[in-house]
Protein backbone atom coordinates (compact mmCIF):
# COMPACT_ATOMS: atom_id res chain seq x y z
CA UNK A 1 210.25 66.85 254.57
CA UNK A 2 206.52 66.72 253.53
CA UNK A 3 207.03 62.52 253.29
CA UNK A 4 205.86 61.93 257.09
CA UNK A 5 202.83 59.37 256.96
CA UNK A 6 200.47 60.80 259.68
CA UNK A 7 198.09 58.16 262.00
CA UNK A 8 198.68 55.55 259.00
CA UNK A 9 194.71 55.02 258.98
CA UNK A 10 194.32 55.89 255.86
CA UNK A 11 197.11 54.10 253.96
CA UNK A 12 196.32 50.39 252.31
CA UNK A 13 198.59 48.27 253.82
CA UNK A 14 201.79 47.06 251.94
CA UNK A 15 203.64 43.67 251.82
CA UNK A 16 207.21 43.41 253.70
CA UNK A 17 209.78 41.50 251.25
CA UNK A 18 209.75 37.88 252.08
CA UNK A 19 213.05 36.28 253.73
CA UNK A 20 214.50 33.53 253.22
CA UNK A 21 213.41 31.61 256.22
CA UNK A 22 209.71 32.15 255.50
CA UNK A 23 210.80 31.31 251.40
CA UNK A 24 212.10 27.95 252.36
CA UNK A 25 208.77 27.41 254.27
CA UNK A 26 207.24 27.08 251.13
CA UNK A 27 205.91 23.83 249.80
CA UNK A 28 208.70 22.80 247.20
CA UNK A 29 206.05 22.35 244.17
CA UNK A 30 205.87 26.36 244.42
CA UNK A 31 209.22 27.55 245.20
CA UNK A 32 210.25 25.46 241.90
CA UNK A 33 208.09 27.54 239.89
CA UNK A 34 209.30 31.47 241.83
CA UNK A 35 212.38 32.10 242.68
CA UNK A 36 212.67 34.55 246.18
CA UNK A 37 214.22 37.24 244.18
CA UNK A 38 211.04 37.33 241.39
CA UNK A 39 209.18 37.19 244.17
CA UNK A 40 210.45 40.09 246.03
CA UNK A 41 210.50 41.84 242.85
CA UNK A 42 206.73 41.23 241.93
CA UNK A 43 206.26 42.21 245.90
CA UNK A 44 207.46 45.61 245.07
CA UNK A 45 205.59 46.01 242.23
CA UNK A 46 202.26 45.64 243.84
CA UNK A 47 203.49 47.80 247.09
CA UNK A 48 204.25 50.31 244.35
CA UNK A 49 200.67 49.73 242.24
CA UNK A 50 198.88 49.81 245.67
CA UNK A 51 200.35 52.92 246.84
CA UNK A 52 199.65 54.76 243.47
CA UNK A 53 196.01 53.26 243.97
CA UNK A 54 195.77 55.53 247.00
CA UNK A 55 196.72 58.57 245.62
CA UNK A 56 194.00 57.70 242.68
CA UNK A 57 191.82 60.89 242.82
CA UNK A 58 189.01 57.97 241.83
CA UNK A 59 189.22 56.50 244.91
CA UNK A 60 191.17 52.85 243.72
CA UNK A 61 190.64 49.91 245.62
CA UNK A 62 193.10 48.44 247.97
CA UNK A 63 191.43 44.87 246.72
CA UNK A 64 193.88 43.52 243.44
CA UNK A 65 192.01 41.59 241.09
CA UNK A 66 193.23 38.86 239.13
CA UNK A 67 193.76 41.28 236.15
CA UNK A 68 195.35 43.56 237.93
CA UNK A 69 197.99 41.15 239.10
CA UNK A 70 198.51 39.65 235.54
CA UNK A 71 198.88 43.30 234.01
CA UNK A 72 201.29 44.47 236.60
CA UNK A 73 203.06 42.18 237.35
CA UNK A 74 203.96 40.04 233.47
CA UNK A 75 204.98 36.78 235.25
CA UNK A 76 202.12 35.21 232.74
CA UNK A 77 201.15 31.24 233.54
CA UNK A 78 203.19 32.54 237.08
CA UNK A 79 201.12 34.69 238.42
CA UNK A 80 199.15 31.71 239.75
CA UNK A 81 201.97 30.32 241.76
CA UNK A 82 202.84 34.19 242.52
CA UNK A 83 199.41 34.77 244.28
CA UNK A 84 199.38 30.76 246.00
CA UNK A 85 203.18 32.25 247.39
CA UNK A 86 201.93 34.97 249.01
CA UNK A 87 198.63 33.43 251.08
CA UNK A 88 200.87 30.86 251.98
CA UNK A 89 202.90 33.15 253.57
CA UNK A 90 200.08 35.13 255.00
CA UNK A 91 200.57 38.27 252.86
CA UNK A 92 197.64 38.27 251.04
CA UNK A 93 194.20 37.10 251.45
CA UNK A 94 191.32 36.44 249.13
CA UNK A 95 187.73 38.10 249.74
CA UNK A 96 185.00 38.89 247.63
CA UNK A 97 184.04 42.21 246.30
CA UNK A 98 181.03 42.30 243.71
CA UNK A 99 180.65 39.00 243.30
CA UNK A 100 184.74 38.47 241.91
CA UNK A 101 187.48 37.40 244.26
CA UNK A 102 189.73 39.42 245.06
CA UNK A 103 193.25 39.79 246.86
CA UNK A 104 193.76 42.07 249.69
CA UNK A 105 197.06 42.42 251.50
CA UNK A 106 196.83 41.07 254.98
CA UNK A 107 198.07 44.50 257.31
């Protein structure tokens, strides 16, 4: 017990592993540079960094910055094509906190 998520209000949203239906929806130019496995992998990383976020007595942001993405995830010159995967497939969107964009995970 003691794992039930109550009213869900206060939890950032997390990404759903992409399938391969919505993978081969993918413009070809990106799906040459991820494959869907990496991609579900990195997925799970960030559902994983996000969720620690939340239990950051600091109060972390559900918003990922660039940085963030590049540290977490290692995919180096990838991470690009990582992040242009995912708002093409409507997980993530960009917005603008302080003046940098950032990526938020569509709910």
């Amino acid at each position: 017990g003691g794992m039930e998520m109550g009213g869900g209000d206060s939890m950032f949203p997390l990404m759903t592993e992409v399938t391969d239906a919505e993978f081969s929806s993918v413009p070809d130019y990106l799906k040459s540079q991820i494959s869907l496995e990496l991609l579900n992998s990195a997925v799970c990383k960030i559902n994983g960094y996000v969720t620690d976020k939340r239990f950051d007595p600091e109060g972390g942001s559900e918003a990922l910055t660039t940085e963030e993405l590049q540290n977490k995830l290692k995919l180096g010159i990838k991470t690009k094509a990582f992040v242009l995967l995912l708002m093409n497939l409507g997980r993530i969107r960009t917005t603008k906190l302080k003046g940098q964009i950032v990526y938020k995970i569509v709910a």
